[in-house]
PDB file of N, CA and C in Angstrom:
ATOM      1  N   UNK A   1       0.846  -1.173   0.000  1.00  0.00           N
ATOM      2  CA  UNK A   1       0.000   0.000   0.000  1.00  0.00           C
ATOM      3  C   UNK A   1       0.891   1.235   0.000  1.00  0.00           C
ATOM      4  N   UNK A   2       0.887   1.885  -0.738  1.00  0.00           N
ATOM      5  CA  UNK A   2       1.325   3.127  -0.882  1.00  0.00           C
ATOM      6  C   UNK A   2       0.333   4.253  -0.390  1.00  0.00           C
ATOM      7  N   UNK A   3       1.648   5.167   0.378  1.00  0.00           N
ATOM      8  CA  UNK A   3       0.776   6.472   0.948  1.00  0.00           C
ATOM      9  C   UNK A   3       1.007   7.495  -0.200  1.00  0.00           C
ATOM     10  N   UNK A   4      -0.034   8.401   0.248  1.00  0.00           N
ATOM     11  CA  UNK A   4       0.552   9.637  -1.074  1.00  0.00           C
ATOM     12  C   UNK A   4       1.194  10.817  -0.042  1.00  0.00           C
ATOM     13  N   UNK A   5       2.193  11.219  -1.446  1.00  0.00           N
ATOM     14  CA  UNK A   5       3.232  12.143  -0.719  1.00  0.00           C
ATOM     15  C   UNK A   5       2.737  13.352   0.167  1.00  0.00           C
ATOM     16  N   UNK A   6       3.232  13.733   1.185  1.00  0.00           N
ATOM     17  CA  UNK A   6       2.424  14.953   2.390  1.00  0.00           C
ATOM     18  C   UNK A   6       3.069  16.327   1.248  1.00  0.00           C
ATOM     19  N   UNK A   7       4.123  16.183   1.653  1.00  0.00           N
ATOM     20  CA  UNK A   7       5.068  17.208   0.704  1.00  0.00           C
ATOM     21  C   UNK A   7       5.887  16.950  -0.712  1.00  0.00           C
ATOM     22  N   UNK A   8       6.092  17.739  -1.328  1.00  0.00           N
ATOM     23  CA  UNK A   8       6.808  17.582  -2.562  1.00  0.00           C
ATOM     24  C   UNK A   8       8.282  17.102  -2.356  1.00  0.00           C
ATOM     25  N   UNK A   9       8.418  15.995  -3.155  1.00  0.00           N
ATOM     26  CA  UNK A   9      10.109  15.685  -3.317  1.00  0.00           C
ATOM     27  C   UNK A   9      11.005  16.805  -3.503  1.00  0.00           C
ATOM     28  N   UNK A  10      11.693  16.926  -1.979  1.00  0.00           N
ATOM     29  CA  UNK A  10      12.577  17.942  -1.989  1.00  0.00           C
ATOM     30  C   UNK A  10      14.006  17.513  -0.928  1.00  0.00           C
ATOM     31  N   UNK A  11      15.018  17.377  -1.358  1.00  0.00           N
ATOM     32  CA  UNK A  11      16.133  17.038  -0.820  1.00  0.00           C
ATOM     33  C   UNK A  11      16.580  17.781  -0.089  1.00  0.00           C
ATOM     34  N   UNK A  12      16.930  19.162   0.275  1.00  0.00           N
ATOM     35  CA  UNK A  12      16.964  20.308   1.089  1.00  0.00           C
ATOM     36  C   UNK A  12      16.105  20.284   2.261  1.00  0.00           C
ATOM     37  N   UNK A  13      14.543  19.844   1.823  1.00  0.00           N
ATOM     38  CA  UNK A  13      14.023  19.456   3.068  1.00  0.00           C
ATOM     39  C   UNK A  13      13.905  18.441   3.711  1.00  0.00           C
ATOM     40  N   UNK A  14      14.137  17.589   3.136  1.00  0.00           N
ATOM     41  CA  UNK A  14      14.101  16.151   3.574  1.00  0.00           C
ATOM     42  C   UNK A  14      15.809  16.620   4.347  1.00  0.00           C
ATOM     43  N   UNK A  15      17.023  16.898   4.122  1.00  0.00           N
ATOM     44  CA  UNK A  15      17.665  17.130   5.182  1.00  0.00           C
ATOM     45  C   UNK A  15      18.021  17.842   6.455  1.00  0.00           C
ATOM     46  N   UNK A  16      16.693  18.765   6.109  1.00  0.00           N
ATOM     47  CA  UNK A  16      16.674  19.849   7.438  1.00  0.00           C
ATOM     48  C   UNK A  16      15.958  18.850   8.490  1.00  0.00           C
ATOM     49  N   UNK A  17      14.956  18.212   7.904  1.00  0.00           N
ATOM     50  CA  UNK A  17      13.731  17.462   8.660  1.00  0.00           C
ATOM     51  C   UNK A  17      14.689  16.477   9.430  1.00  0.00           C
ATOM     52  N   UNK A  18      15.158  15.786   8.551  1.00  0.00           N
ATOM     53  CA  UNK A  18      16.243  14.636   9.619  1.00  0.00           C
ATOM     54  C   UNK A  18      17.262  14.916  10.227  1.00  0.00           C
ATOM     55  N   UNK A  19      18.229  15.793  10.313  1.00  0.00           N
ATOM     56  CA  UNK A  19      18.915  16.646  11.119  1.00  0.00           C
ATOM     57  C   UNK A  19      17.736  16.669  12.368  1.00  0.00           C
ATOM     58  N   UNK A  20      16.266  17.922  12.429  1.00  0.00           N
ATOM     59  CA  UNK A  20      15.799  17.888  13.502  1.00  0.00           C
ATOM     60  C   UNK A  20      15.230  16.830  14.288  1.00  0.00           C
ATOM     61  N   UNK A  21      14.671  16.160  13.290  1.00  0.00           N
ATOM     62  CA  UNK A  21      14.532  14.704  14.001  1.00  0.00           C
ATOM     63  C   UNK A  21      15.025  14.017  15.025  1.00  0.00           C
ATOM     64  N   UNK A  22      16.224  13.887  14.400  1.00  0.00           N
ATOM     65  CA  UNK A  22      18.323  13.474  15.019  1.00  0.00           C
ATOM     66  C   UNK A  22      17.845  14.438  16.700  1.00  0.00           C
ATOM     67  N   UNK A  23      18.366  15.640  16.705  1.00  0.00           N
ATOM     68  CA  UNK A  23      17.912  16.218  17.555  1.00  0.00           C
ATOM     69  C   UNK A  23      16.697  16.371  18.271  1.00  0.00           C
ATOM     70  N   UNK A  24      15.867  16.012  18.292  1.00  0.00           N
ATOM     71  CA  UNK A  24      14.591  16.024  18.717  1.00  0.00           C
ATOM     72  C   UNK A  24      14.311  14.533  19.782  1.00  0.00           C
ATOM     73  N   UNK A  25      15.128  13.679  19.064  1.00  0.00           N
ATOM     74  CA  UNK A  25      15.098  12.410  19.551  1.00  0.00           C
ATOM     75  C   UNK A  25      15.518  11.884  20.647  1.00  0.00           C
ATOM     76  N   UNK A  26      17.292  12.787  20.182  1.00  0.00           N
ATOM     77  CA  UNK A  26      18.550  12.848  21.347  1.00  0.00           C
ATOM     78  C   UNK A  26      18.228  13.535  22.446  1.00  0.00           C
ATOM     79  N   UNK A  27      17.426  14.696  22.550  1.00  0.00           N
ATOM     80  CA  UNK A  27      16.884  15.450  23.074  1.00  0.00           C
ATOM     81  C   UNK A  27      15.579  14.876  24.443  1.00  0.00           C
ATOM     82  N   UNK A  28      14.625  13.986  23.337  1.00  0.00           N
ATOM     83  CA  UNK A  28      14.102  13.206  24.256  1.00  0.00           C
ATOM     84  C   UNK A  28      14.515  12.144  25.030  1.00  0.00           C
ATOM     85  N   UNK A  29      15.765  11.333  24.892  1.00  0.00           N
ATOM     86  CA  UNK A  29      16.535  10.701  25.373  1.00  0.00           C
ATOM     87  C   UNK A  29      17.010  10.961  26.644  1.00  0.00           C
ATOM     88  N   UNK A  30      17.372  11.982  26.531  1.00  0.00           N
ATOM     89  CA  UNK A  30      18.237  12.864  27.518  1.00  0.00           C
ATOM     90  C   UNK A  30      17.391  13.312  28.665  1.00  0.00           C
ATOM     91  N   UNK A  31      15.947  13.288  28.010  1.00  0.00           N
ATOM     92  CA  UNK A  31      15.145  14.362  29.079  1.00  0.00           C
ATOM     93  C   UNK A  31      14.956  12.575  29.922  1.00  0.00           C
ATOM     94  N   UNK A  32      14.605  11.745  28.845  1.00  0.00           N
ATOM     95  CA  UNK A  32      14.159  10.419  29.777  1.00  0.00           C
ATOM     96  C   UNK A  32      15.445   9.874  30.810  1.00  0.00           C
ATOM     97  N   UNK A  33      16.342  10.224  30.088  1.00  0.00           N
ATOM     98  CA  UNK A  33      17.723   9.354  30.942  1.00  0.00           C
ATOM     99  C   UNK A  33      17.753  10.551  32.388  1.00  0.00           C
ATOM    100  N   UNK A  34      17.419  11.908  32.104  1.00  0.00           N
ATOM    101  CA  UNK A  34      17.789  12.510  33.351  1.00  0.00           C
ATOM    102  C   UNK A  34      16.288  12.716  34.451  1.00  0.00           C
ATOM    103  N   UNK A  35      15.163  12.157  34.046  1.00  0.00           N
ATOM    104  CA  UNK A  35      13.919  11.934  34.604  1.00  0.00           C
ATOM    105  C   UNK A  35      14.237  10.736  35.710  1.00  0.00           C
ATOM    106  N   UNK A  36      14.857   9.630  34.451  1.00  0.00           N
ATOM    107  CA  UNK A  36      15.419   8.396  35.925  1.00  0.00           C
ATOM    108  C   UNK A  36      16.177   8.518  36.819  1.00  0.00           C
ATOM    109  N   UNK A  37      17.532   9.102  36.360  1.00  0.00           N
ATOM    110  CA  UNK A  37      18.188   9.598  37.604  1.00  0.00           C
ATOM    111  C   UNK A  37      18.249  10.615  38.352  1.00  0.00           C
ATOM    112  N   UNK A  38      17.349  11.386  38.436  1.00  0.00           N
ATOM    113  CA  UNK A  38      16.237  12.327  39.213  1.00  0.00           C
ATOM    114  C   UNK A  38      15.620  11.192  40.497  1.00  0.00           C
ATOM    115  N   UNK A  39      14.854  10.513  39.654  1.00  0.00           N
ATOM    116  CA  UNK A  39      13.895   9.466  40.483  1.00  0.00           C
ATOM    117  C   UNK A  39      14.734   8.388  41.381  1.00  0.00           C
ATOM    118  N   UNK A  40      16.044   8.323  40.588  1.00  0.00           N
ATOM    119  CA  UNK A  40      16.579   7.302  41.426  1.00  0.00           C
ATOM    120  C   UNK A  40      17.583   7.897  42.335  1.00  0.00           C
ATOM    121  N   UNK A  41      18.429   9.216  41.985  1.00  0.00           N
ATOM    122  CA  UNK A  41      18.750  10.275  43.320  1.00  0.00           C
ATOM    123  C   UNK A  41      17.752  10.512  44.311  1.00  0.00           C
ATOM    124  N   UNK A  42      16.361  10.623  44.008  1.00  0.00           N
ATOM    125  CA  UNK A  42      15.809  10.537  45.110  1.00  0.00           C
ATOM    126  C   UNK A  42      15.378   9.426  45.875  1.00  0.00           C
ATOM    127  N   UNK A  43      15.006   8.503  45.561  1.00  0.00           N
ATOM    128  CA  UNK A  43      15.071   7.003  45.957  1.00  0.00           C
ATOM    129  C   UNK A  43      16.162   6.762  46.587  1.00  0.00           C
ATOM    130  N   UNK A  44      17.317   6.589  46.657  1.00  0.00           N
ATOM    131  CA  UNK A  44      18.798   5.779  46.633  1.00  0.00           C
ATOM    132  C   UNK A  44      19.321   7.052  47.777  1.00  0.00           C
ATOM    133  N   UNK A  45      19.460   8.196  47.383  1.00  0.00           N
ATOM    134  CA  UNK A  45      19.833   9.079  48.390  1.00  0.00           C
ATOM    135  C   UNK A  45      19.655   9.614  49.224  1.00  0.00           C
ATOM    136  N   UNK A  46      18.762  10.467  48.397  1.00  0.00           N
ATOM    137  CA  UNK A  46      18.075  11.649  49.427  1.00  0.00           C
ATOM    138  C   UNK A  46      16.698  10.965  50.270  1.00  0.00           C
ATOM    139  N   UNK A  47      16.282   9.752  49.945  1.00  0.00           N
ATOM    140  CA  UNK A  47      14.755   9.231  50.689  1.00  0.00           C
ATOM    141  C   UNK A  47      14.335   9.933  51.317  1.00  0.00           C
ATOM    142  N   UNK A  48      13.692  10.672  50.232  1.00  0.00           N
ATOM    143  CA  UNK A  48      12.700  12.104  50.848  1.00  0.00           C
ATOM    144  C   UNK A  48      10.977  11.759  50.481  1.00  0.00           C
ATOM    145  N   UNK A  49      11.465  10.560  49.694  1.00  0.00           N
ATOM    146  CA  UNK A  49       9.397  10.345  49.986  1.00  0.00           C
ATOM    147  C   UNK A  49       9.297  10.697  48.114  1.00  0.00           C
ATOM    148  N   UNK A  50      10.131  11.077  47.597  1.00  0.00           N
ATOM    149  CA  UNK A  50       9.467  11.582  46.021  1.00  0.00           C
ATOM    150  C   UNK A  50       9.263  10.586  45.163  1.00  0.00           C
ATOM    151  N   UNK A  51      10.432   9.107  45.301  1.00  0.00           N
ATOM    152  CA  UNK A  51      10.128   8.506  44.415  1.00  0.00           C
ATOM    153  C   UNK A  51       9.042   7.530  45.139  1.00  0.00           C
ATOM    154  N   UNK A  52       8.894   7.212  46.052  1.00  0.00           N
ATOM    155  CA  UNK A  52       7.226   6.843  46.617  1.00  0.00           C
ATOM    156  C   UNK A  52       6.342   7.412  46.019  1.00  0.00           C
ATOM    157  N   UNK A  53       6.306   8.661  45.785  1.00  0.00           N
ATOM    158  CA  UNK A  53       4.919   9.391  45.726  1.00  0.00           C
ATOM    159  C   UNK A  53       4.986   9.024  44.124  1.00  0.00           C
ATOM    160  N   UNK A  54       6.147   9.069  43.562  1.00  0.00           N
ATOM    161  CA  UNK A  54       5.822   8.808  42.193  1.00  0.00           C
ATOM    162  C   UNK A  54       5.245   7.429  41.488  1.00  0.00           C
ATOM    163  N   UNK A  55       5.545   6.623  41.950  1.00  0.00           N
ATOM    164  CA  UNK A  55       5.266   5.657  42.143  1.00  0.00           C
ATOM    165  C   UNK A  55       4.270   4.856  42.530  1.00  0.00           C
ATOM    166  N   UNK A  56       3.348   5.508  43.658  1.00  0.00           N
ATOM    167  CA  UNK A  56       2.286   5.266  44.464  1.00  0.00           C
ATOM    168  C   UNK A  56       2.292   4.415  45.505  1.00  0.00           C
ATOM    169  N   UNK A  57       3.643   3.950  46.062  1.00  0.00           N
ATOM    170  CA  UNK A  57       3.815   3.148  46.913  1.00  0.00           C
ATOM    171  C   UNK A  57       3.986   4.113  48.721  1.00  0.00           C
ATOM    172  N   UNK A  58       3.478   3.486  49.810  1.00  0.00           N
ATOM    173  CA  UNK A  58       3.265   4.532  50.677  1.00  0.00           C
ATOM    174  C   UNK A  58       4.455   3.956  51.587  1.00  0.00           C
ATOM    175  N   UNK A  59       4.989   5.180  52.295  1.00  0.00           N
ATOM    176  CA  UNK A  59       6.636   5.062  53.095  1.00  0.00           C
ATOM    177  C   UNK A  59       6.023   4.685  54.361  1.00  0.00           C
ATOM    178  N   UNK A  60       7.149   3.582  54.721  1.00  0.00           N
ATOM    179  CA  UNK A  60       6.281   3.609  56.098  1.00  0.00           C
ATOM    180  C   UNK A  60       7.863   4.409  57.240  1.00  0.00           C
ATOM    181  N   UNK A  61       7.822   5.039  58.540  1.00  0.00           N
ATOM    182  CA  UNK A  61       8.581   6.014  58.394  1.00  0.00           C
ATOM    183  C   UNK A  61       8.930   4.859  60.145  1.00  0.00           C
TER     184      UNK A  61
END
């Protein structure tokens, strides 16, 4: 099954688009890799109750 084209065959854009892509991706990567070790500095270190709450599990103190 063939889709039909969104945009016109254009090589200039087709390399701006994947360049941002590239970036966009790495970008979300980064936000996910520093979300976990957020969650797990607080877990592992600081046991301040955040990664419980994130979690939904209740601290018993």
């Amino acid at each position: 099954m063939l889709l039909p084209p969104i945009l016109p065959h254009n090589p200039a854009l087709w390399s701006w688009l994947r360049s941002v892509h590239t970036v966009l991706a790495f970008t979300l990567f980064g936000l996910v890799l520093a979300h976990i070790g957020a969650a797990l500095f607080h877990g592992l270190i600081r046991r301040d109750g955040v990664l419980q709450s994130m979690t939904g599990r209740k601290t018993v103190l």
